[in-house]
Protein backbone atom coordinates (compact mmCIF):
# COMPACT_ATOMS: atom_id res chain seq x y z
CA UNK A 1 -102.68 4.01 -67.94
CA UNK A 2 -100.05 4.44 -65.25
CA UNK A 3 -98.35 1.45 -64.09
CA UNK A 4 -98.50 0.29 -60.42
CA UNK A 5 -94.51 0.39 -60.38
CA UNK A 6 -94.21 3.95 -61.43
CA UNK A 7 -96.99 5.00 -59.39
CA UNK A 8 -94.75 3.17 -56.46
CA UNK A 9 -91.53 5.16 -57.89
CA UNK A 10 -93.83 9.03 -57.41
CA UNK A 11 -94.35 8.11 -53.80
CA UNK A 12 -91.07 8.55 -52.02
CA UNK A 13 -90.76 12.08 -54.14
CA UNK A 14 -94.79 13.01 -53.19
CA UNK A 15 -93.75 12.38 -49.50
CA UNK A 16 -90.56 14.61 -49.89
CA UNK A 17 -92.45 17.29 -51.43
CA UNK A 18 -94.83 16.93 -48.34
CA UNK A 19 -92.28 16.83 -45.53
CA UNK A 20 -90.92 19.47 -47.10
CA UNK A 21 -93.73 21.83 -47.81
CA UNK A 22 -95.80 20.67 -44.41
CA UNK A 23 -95.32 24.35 -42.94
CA UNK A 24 -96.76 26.18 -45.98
CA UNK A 25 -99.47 23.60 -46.28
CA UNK A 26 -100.30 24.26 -42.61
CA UNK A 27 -100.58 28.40 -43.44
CA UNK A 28 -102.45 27.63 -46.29
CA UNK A 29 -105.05 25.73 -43.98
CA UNK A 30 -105.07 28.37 -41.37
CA UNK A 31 -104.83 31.48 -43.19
CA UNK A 32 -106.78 30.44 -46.47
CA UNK A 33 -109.36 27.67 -45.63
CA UNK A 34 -110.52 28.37 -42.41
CA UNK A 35 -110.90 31.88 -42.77
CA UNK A 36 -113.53 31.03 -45.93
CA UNK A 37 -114.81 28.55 -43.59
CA UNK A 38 -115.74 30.97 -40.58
CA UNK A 39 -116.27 33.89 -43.13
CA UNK A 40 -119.50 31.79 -44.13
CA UNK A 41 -120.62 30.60 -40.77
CA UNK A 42 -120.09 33.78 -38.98
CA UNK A 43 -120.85 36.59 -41.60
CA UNK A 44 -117.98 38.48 -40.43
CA UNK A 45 -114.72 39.42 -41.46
CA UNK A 46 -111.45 37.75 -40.05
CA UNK A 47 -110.62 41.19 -38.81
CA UNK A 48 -114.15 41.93 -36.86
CA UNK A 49 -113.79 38.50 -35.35
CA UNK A 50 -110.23 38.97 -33.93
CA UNK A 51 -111.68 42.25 -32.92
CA UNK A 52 -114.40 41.08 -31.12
CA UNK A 53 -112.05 38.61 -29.11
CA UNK A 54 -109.80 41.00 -28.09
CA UNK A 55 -112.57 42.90 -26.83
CA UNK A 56 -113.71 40.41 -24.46
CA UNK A 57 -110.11 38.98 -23.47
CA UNK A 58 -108.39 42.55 -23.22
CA UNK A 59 -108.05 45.02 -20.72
CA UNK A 60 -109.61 48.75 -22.21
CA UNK A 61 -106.71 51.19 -22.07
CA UNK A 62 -104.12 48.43 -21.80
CA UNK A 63 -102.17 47.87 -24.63
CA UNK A 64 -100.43 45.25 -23.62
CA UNK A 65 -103.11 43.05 -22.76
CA UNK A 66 -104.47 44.12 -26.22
CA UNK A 67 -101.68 42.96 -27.80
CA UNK A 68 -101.13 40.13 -25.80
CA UNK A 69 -105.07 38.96 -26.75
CA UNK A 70 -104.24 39.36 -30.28
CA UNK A 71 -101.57 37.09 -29.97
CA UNK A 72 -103.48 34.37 -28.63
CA UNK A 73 -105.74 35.30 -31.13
CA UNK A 74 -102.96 34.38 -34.08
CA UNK A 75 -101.83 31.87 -32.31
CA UNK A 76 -104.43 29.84 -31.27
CA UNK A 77 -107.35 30.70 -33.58
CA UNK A 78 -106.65 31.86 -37.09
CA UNK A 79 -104.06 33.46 -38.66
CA UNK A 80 -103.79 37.52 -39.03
CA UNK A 81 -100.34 38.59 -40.48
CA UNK A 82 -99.07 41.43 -38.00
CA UNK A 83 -95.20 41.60 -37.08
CA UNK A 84 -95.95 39.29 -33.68
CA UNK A 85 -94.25 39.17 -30.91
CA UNK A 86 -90.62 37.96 -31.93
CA UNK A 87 -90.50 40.21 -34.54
CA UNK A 88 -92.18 43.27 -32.33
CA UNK A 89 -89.56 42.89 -29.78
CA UNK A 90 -86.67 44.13 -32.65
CA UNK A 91 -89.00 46.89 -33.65
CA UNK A 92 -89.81 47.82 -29.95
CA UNK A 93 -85.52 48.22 -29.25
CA UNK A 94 -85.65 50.11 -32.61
CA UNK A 95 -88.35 52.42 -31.34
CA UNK A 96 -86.56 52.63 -28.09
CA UNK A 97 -83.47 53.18 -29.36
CA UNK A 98 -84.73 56.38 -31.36
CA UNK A 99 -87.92 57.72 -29.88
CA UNK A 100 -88.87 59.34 -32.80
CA UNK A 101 -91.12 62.04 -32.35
CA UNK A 102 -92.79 61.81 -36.01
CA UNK A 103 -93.59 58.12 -37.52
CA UNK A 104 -95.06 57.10 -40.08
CA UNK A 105 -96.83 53.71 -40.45
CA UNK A 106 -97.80 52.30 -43.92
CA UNK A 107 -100.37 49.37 -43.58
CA UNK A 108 -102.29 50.13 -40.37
CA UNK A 109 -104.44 46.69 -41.09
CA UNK A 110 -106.64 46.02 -37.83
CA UNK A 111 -103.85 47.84 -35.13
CA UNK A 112 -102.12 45.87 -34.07
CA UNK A 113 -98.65 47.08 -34.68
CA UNK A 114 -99.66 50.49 -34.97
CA UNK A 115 -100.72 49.74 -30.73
CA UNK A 116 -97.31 48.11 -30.77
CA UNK A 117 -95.48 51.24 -32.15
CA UNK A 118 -97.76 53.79 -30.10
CA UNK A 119 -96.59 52.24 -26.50
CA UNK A 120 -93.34 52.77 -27.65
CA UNK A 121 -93.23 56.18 -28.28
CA UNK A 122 -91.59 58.84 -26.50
CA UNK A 123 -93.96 61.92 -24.87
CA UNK A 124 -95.51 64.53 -27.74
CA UNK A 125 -94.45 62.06 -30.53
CA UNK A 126 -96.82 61.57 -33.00
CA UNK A 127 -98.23 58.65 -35.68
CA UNK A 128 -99.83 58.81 -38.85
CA UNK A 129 -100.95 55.38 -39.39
CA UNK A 130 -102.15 55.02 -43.43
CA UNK A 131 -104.67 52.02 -43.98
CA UNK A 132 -106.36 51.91 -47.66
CA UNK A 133 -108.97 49.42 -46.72
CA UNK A 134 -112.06 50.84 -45.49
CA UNK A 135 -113.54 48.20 -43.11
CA UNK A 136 -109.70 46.91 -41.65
CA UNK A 137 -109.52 50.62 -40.84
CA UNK A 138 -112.57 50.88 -38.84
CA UNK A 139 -111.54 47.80 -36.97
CA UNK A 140 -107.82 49.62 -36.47
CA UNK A 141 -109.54 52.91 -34.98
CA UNK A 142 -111.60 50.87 -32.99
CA UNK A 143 -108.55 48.76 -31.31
CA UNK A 144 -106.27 52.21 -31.19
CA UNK A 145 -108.59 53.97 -29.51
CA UNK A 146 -109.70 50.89 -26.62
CA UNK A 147 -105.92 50.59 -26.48
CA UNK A 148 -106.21 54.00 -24.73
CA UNK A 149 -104.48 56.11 -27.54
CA UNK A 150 -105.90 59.34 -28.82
CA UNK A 151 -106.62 61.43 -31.92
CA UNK A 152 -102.80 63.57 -30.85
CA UNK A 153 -101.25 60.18 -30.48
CA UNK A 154 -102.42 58.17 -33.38
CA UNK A 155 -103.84 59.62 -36.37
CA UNK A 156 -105.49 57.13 -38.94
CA UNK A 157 -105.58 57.75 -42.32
CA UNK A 158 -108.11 56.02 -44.56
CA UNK A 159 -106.34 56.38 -48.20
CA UNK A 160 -103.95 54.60 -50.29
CA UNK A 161 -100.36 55.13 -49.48
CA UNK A 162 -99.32 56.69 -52.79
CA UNK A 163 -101.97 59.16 -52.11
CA UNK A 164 -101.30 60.26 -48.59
CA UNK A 165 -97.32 60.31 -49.17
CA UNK A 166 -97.25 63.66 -51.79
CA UNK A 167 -99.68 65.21 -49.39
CA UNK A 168 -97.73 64.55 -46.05
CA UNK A 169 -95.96 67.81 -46.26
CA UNK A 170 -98.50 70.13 -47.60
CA UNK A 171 -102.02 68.41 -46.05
CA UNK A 172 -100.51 67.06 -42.81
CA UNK A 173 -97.68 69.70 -42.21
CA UNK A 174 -94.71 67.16 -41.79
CA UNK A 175 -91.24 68.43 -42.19
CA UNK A 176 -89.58 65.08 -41.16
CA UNK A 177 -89.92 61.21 -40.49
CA UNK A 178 -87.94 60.16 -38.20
CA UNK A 179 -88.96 56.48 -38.45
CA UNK A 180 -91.06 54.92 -41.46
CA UNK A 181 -92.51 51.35 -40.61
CA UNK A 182 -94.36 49.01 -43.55
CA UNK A 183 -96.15 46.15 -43.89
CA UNK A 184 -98.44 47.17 -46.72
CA UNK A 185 -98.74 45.44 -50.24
CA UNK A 186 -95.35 44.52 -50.77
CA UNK A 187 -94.98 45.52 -54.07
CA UNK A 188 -95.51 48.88 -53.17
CA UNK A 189 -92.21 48.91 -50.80
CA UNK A 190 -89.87 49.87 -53.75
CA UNK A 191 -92.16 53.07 -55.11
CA UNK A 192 -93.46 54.04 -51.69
CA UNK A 193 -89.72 54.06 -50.76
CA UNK A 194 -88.86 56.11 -53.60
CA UNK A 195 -91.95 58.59 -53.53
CA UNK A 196 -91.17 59.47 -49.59
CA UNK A 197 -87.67 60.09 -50.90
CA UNK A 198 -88.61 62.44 -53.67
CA UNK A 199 -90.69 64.32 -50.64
CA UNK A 200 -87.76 65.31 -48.30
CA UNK A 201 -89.04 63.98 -45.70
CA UNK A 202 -85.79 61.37 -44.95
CA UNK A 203 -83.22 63.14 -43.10
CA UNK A 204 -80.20 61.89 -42.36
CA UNK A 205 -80.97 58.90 -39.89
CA UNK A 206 -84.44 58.05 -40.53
CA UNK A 207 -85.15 54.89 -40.06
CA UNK A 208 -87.18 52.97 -42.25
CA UNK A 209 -88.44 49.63 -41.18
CA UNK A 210 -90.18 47.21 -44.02
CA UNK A 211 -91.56 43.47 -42.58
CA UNK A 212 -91.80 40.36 -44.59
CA UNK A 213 -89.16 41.03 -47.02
CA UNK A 214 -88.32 37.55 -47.61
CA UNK A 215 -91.68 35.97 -47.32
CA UNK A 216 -93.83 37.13 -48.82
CA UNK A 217 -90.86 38.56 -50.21
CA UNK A 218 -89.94 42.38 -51.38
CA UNK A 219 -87.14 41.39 -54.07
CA UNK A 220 -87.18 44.16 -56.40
CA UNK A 221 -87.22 46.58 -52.77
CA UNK A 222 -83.92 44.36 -51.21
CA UNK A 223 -82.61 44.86 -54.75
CA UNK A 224 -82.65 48.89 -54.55
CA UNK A 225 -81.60 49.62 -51.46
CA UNK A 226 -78.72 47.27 -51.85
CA UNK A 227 -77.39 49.34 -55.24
CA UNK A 228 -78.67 52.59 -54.13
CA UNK A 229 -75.88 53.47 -51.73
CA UNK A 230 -78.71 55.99 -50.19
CA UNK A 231 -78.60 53.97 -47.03
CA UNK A 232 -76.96 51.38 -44.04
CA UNK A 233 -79.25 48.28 -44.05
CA UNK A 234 -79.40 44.88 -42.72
CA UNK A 235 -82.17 42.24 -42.71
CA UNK A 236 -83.14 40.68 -38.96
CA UNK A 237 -83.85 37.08 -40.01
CA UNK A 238 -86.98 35.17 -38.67
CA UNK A 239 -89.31 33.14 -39.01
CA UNK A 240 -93.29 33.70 -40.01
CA UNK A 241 -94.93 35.28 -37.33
CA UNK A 242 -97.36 32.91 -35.85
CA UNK A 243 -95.91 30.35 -37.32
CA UNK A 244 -93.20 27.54 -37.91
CA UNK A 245 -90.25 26.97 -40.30
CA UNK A 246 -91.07 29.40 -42.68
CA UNK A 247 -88.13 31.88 -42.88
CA UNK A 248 -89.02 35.94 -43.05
CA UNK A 249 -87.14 38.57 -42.22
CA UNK A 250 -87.46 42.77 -41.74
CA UNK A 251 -85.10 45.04 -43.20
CA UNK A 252 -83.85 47.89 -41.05
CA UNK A 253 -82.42 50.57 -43.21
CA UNK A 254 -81.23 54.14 -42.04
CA UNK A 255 -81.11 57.05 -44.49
CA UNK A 256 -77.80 58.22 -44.95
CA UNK A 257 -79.37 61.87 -47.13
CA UNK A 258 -79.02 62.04 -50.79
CA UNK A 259 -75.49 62.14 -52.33
């Protein structure tokens, strides 16, 4: 049996570990717990519910007010990993800085970014948003399409990524990406990376944008493109969107062609 005085001794290290740790213990509450909680009482996914609050608290054919409900949403009620807003104003100069005419978006989820990256985009551009789940992908179509974008705007495809990306040249008649966003599983960064590589698809300054490469975390991705030599990256540091002292960050890279 454990002594009083060395269960005294634990404490000052159990309250470390929970100073310490508070942040994560507060996402595991709000992305873990209540989302089992509401899953039971509500009989709906944490997708279809943040759907169905954005469609009362939105404005149809607004995407800004979409996204701005979703971020309430996040925020206030549970916890949906999408880039958010700190992170979504870097990608928006990105976008803005290259108005790409041909993206590609890996990890559609329920829309919100891909809404974030469609306002962004220049006149006749075009995004293929790829989403393997079946059911987040009905709830992305259905937020793309009351954010006012169209079928020639935003096309969504309902397939796992290393299935679409072979296929992107012959199926979908791509000749280029000009800009590449993910936020998919993360281990798939490092061979999705590699497969749209092997397709020819990266030109010289395509820009390839991967969230949560630090937390989660994408080590063995960070890892490549750092040896490669294939392109110019950096990491924009930040925090967890909808969220507080939990460091994340997105990697910007842009493909400098094969040598």
């Amino acid at each position: 049996m454990v002594s009083p005085a060395i269960a005294l001794a634990f404490i000052p290290l159990l309250l470390t570990v929970l100073i310490r740790c508070r942040f994560y213990f507060v996402l595991f509450y709000r992305a873990v717990l209540v989302r089992i909680w509401r899953d039971c009482v509500t009989g709906l996914s944490r997708e279809e519910r943040a759907y169905q609050y954005v469609l009362t608290h939105a404005t149809p054919g607004d995407p800004d007010s979409i996204l701005d409900a979703f971020d309430v949403w996040c925020s206030k009620m549970e916890f949906i990993s999408t880039i958010g807003p700190k992170k979504g104003k870097v990608l928006d100069r990105m976008l803005m800085e290259q108005s790409p005419l041909t993206v590609l978006e890996l990890g559609s989820h329920c829309g919100y970014t891909t809404v974030r990256i469609a306002r962004s985009l220049p006149l006749g551009a075009r995004l293929y948003s790829v989403e393997m789940d079946q059911r987040n992908a009905a709830i992305a179509e259905k937020i793309i399409r009351l954010a006012g974008f169209d079928d020639d705007t935003v096309e969504l495809i309902v397939n796992p990524s290393d299935e679409v990306i072979p296929r992107l040249r012959s199926e979908y008649g791509l000749e280029r990406l000009d800009f590449v966003f993910m936020d998919h599983w993360k281990k798939c960064y490092l061979p999705d990376l590699q497969m749209l590589e092997g397709t020819g698809l990266l030109g010289k300054g395509s820009m390839i944008v991967a969230d949560n490469v630090l937390f989660p975390g994408a080590p063995k991705f960070l890892r490549y493109i750092r040896k490669s030599g294939l392109y110019e990256w950096k990491v924009h540091r930040a925090t967890l969107e909808y969220s507080r002292g939990i460091r994340d960050g997105m990697a910007e890279l842009v493909f400098q062609g094969i040598k």
